[in-house]
Protein backbone atom coordinates (compact mmCIF):
# COMPACT_ATOMS: atom_id res chain seq x y z
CA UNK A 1 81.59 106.66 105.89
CA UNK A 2 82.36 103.07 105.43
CA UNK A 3 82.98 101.67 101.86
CA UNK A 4 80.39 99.95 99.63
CA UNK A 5 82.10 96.69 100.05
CA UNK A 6 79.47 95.29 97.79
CA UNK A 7 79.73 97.38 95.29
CA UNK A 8 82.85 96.76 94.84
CA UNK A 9 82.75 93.29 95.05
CA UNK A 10 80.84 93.47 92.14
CA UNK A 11 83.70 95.65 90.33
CA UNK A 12 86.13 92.93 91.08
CA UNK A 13 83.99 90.07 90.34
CA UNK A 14 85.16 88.30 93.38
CA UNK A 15 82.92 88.17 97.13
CA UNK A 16 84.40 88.07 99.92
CA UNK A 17 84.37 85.18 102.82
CA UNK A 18 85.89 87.79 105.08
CA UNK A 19 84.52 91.20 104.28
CA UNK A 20 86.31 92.87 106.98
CA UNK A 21 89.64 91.82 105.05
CA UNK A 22 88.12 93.91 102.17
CA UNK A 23 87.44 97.17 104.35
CA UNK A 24 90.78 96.91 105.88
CA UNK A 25 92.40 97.19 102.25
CA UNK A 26 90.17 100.16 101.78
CA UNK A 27 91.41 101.91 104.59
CA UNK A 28 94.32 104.22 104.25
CA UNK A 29 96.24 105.22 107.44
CA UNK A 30 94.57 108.37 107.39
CA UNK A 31 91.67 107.38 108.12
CA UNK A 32 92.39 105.38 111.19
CA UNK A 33 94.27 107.40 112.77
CA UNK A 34 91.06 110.01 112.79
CA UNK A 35 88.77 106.91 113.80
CA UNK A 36 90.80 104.56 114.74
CA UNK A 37 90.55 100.43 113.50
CA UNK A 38 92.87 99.08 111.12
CA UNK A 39 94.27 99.94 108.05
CA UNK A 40 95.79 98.55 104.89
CA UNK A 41 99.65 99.28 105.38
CA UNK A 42 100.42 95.92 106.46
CA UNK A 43 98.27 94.43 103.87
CA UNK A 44 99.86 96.50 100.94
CA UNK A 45 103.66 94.71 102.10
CA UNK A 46 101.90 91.37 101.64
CA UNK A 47 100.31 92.19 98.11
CA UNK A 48 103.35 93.74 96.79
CA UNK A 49 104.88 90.04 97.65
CA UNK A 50 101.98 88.27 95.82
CA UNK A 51 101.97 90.53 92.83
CA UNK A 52 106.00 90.27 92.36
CA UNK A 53 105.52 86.21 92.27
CA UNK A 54 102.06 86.20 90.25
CA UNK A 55 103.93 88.56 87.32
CA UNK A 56 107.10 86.48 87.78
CA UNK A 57 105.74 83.50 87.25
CA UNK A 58 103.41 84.42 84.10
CA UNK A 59 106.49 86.20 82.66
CA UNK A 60 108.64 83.24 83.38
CA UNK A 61 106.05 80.92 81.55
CA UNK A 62 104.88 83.14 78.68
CA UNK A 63 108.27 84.21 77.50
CA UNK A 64 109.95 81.35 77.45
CA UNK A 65 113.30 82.92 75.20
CA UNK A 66 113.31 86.48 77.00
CA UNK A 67 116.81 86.70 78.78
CA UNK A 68 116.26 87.62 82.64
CA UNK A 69 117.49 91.14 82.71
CA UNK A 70 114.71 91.52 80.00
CA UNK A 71 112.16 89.66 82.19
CA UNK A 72 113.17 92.16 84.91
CA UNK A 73 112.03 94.87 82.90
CA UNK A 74 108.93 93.81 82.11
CA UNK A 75 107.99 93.14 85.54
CA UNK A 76 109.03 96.72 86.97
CA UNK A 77 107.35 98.37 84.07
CA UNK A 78 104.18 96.19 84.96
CA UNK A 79 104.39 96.74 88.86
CA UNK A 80 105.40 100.25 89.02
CA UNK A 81 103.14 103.03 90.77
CA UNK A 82 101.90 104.37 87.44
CA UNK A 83 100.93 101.00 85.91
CA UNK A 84 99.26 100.12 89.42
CA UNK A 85 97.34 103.17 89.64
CA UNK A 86 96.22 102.79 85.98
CA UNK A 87 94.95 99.18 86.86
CA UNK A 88 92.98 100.92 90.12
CA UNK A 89 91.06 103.14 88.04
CA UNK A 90 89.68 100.53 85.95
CA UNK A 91 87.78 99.29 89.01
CA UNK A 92 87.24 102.96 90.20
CA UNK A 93 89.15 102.09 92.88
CA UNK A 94 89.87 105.71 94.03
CA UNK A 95 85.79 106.15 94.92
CA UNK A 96 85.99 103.47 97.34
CA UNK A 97 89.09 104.76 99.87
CA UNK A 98 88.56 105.17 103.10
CA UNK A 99 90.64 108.47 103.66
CA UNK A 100 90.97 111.26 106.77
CA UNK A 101 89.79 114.55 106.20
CA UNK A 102 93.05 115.89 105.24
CA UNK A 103 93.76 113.59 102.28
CA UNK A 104 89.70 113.60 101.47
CA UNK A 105 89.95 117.08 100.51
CA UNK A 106 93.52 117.13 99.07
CA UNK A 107 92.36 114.75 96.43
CA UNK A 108 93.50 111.45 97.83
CA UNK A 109 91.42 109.50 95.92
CA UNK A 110 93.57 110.99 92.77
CA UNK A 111 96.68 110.55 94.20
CA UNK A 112 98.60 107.50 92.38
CA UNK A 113 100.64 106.73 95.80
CA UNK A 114 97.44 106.24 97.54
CA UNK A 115 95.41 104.40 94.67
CA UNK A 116 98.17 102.40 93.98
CA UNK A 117 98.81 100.96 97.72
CA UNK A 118 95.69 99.88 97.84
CA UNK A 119 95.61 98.10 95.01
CA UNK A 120 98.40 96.32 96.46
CA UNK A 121 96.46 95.55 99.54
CA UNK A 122 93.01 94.33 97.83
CA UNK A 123 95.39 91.70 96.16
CA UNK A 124 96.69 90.78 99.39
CA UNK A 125 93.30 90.33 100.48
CA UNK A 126 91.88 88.45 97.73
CA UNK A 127 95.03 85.93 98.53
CA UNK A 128 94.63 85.67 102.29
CA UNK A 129 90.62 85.47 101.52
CA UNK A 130 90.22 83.15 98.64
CA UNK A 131 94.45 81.79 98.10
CA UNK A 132 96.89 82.31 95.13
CA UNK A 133 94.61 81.17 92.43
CA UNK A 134 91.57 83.57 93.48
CA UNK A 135 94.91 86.39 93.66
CA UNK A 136 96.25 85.03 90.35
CA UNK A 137 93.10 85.43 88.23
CA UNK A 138 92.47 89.19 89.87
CA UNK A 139 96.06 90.14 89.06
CA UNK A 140 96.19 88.59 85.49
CA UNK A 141 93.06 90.31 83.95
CA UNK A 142 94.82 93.33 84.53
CA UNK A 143 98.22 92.08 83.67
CA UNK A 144 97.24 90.51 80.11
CA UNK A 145 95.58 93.59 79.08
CA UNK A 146 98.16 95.69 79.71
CA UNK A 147 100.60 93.62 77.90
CA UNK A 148 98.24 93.79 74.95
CA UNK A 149 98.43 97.48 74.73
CA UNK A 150 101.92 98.37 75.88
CA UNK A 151 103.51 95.41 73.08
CA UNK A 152 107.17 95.44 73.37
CA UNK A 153 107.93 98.92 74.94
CA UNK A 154 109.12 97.52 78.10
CA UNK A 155 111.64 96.05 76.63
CA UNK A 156 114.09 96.17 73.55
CA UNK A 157 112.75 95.79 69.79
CA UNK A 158 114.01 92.94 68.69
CA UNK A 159 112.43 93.26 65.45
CA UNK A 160 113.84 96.26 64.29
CA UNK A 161 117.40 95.16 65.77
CA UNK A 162 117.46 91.75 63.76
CA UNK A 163 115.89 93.59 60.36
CA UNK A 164 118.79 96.02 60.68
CA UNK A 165 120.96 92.98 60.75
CA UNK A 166 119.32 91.49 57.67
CA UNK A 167 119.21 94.41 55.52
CA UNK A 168 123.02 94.58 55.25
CA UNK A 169 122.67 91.80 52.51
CA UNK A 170 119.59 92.55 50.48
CA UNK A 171 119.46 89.09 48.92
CA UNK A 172 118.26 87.76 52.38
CA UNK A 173 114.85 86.92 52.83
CA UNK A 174 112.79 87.47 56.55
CA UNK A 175 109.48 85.93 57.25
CA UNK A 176 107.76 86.10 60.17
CA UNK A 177 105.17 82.71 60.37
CA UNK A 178 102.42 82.10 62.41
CA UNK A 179 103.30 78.48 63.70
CA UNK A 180 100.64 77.65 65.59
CA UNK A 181 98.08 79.05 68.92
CA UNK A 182 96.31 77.24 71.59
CA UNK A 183 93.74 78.42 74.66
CA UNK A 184 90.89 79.89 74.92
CA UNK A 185 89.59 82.40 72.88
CA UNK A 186 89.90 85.29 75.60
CA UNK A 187 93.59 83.83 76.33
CA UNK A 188 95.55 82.86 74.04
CA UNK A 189 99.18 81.49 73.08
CA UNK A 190 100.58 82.10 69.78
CA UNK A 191 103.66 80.57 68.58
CA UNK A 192 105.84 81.89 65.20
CA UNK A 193 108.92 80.83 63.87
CA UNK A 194 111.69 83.22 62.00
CA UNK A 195 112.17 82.19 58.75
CA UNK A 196 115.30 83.36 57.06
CA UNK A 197 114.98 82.36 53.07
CA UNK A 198 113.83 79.01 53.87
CA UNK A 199 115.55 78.34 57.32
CA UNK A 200 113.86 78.86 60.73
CA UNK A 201 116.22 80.77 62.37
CA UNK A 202 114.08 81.85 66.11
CA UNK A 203 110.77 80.43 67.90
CA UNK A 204 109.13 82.22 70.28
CA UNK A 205 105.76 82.87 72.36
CA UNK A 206 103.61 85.27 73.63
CA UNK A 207 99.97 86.57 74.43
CA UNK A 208 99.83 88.33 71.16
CA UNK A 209 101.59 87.71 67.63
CA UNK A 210 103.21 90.65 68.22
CA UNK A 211 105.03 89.82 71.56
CA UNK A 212 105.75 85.83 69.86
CA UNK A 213 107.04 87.92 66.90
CA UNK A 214 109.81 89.89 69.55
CA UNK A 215 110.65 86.84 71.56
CA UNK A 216 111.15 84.73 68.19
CA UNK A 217 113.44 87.63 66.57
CA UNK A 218 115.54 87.52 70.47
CA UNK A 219 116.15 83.87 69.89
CA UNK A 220 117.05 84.50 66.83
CA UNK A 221 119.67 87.35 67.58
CA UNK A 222 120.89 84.92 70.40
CA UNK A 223 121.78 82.10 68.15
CA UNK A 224 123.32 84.57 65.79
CA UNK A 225 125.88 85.70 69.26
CA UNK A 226 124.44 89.16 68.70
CA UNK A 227 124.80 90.76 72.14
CA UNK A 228 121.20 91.66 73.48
């Protein structure tokens, strides 16, 4: 049974010029090989390409003080198998699967490796339907979120490591200051400074005051030659 294709158009909020593109994403290997046609294999080496520059790229931009092993982090927590499959079964990706009978009734449309693959591939052919930007705003909505929830646990907590520092002379003074946000309401940039007693000590940026708050305390433990 071939997918809805416009159902789920609808559950990506982006139509397709090429809708066999779409069905070829929602095809595992399974399935061909019972029916033959393609499948999404080829596809899901392509998307893994255009997610790993799309998250690059908004990492690269939005964390403007994070050191690059940190940045490397982020990513692979972001674009491993369990994130992906979480980001599949917000669009109920899963239901849509073209699968052989084997993986049908193994659960298949449960299994992350599965889910997550073709996630890879529907990005792949969002960017080969509609180009980068049409990839970049699929990718992101997913992306953002997830930063929102998961704060700073893909990386260390800079906060905690700097108010450690701090503490060991109890006259000292830390203030966190919101220094200023821009965007749009659904996507924005906020910007804080570290103050110690009256001294700004670390800037930094993020998608939430709490990420701006972590990359402003890892300036800050740069500039102090604390080893991070």
């Amino acid at each position: 049974m071939k997918p809805d294709v416009t159902a789920f158009e609808q559950k990506i909020n982006y139509s397709f010029k090429n809708k066999e593109l779409l069905a070829t994403a929602l095809t595992h290997s399974s399935y061909a090989n019972e029916r033959g046609g393609a499948f999404n294999e080829r596809l899901e080496f392509l998307g893994d390409s255009v997610l790993g520059m799309i998250t690059a790229e908004y990492f690269f931009r939005y964390h403007e003080t994070m050191p690059e092993g940190e940045l490397t982090k982020l990513r692979a927590a972001t674009v491993c198998e369990k994130s992906l499959f979480s980001f599949a079964k917000q669009i109920d990706l899963g239901s849509f699967i073209m699968l052989g009978k084997g993986e049908l009734n193994t659960g298949g449309r449960e299994r992350p490796s599965i889910v997550s693959d073709a996630f890879e591939a529907v990005i792949a052919a969002i960017y080969l339907d509609g180009g980068m930007e049409c990839a970049k705003e699929f990718v992101l909505r997913f992306v953002k979120d997830s930063e929102k929830h998961t704060g700073d646990s893909a990386f260390k907590d800079y906060k905690t490591i700097l108010q450690e520092i701090i503490q060991r002379n109890p006259e000292e003074r830390l203030e966190y200051v919101l220094s200023g946000e821009s965007g749009p309401a659904h996507d924005k940039t906020f910007e804080v400074e570290i103050h110690l007693n009256s001294n700004v000590i670390g800037k930094g940026t993020g998608h939430s005051k709490k990420l701006a708050e972590q990359a402003a305390a890892g300036e800050a433990l740069k500039l102090m030659g604390i080893e991070i």
